[in-house]
Protein backbone atom coordinates (compact mmCIF):
# COMPACT_ATOMS: atom_id res chain seq x y z
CA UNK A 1 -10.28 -17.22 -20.99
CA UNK A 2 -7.86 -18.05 -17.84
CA UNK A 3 -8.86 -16.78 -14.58
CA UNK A 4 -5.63 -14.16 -14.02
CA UNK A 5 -4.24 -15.16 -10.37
CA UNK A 6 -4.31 -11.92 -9.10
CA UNK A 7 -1.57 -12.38 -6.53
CA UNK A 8 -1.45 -9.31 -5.10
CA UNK A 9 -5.03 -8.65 -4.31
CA UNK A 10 -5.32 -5.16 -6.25
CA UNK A 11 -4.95 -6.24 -10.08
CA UNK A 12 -7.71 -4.67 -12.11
CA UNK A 13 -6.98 -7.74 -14.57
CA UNK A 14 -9.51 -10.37 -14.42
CA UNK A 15 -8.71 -12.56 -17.26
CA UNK A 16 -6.30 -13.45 -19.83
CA UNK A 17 -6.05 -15.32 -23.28
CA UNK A 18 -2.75 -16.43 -24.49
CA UNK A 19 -2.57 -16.65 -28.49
CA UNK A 20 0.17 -17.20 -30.75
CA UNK A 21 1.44 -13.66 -31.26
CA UNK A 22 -0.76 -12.04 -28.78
CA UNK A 23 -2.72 -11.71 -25.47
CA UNK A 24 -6.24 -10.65 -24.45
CA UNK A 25 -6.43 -9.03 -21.06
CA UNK A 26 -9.83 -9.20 -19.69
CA UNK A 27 -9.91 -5.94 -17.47
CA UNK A 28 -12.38 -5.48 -14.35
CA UNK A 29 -14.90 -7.91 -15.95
CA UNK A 30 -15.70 -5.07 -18.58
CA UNK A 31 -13.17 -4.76 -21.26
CA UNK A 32 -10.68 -7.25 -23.10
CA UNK A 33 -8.32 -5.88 -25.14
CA UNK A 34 -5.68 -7.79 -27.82
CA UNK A 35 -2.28 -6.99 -27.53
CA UNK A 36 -0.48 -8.09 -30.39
CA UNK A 37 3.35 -8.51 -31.74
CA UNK A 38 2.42 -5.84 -34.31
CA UNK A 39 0.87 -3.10 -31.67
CA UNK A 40 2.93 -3.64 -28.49
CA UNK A 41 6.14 -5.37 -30.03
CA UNK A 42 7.08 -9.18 -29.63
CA UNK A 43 9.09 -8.64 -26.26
CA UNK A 44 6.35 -6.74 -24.43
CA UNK A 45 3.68 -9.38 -25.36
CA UNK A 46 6.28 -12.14 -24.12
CA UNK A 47 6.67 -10.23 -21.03
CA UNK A 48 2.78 -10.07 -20.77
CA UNK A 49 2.15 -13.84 -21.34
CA UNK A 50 4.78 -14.66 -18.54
CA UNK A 51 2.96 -12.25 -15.93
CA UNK A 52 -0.44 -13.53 -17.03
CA UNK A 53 0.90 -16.69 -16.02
CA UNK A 54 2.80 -16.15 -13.22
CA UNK A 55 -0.45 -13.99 -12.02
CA UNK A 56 1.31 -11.12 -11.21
CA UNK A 57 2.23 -8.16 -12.05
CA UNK A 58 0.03 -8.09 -15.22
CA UNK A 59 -1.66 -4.23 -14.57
CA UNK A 60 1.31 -2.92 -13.86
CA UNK A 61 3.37 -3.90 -16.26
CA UNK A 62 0.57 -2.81 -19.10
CA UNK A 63 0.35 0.50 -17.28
CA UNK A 64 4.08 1.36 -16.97
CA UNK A 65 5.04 -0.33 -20.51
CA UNK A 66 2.75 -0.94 -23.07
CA UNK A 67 -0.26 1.89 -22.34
CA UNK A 68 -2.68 2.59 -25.36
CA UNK A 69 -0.53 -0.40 -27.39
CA UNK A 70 -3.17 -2.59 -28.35
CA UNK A 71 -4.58 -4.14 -31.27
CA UNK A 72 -8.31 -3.37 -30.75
CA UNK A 73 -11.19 -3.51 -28.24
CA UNK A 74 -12.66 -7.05 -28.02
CA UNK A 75 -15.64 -6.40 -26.16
């Protein structure tokens, strides 16, 4: 997993995993969670990877947008 840039200091998104039709989110060192094309729709995901990257935003954006919308509970 990608160290998530954290931009803004506050972000309780640690890491990220960009896959094909998906993300994991890596959460406060605890929990990583797959969001997939098939739980949180195609453009959401999309959105996600581009935040991930841009390491901003991330938290926010899941909190506001995509909620409970994941695929399952990686760890």
């Amino acid at each position: 997993m990608k160290t998530y840039g954290n931009l803004s200091g506050t972000s309780g998104v640690t890491a990220y995993e960009i896959e094909d039709e998906g993300i994991l989110v890596e959460f406060n060192r605890d929990k990583i969670y797959r969001y997939t094309y098939t739980s949180a729709g195609r453009g959401a995901v999309e959105m996600m990877k581009t935040l991930a990257q841009q390491g901003r935003g991330l938290s926010t954006y899941i909190s506001r947008n995509v909620k409970e919308r994941y695929e399952e509970i990686v760890k």
